[in-house]
Protein backbone atom coordinates (compact mmCIF):
# COMPACT_ATOMS: atom_id res chain seq x y z
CA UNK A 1 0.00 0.00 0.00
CA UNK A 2 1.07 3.68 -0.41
CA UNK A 3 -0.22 6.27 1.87
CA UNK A 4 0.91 9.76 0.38
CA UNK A 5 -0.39 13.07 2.45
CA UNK A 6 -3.11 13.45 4.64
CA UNK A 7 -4.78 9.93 5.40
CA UNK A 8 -6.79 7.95 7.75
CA UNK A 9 -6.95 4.70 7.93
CA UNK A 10 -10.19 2.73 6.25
CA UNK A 11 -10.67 -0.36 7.45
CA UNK A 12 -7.08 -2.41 6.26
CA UNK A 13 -7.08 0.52 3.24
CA UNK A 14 -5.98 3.88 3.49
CA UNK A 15 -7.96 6.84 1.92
CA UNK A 16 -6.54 10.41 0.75
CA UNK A 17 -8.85 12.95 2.56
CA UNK A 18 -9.12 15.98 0.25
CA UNK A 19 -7.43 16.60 -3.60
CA UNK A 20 -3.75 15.01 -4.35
CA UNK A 21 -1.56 17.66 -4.77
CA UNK A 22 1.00 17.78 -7.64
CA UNK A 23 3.91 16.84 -5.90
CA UNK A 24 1.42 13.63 -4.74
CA UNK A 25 0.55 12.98 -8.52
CA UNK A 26 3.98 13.08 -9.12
CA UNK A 27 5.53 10.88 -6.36
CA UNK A 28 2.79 8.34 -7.26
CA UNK A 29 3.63 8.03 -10.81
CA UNK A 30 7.28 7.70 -9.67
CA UNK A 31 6.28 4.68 -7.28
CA UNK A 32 4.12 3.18 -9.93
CA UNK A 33 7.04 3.26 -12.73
CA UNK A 34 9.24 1.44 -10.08
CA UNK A 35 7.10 -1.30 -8.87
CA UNK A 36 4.47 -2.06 -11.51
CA UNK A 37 6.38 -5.20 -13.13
CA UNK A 38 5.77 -5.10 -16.97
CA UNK A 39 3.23 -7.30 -17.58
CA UNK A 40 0.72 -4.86 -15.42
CA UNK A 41 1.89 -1.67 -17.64
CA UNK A 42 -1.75 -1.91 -18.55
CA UNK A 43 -3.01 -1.70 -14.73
CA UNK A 44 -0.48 1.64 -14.55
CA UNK A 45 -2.13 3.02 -17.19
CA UNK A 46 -5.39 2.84 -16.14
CA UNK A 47 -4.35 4.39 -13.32
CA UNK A 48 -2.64 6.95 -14.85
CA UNK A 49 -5.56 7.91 -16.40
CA UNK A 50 -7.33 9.14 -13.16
CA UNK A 51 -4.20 10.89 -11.74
């Protein structure tokens, strides 16, 4: 899991309690590029999309 900014914890989730800020978008897309093995670029992407 990856908690970035303000968060509270949701059960065994965590959710982001207001807007991501840019340096957020950014660090995610970062974390996704280094973990997302290549065979889930597709998953990334579709995440992408909603960043």
């Amino acid at each position: 899991m990856i908690a970035l900014g303000d968060t509270e914890a949701a059960g065994s989730v965590f959710q982001k309690i207001g807007e991501l800020s840019t340096q957020d978008i950014t660090t995610v897309k970062q974390s996704l590029d280094s973990i997302v093995p290549t065979y889930l670029s597709w998953a990334k992407e579709i995440i992408n999309l909603f960043l």
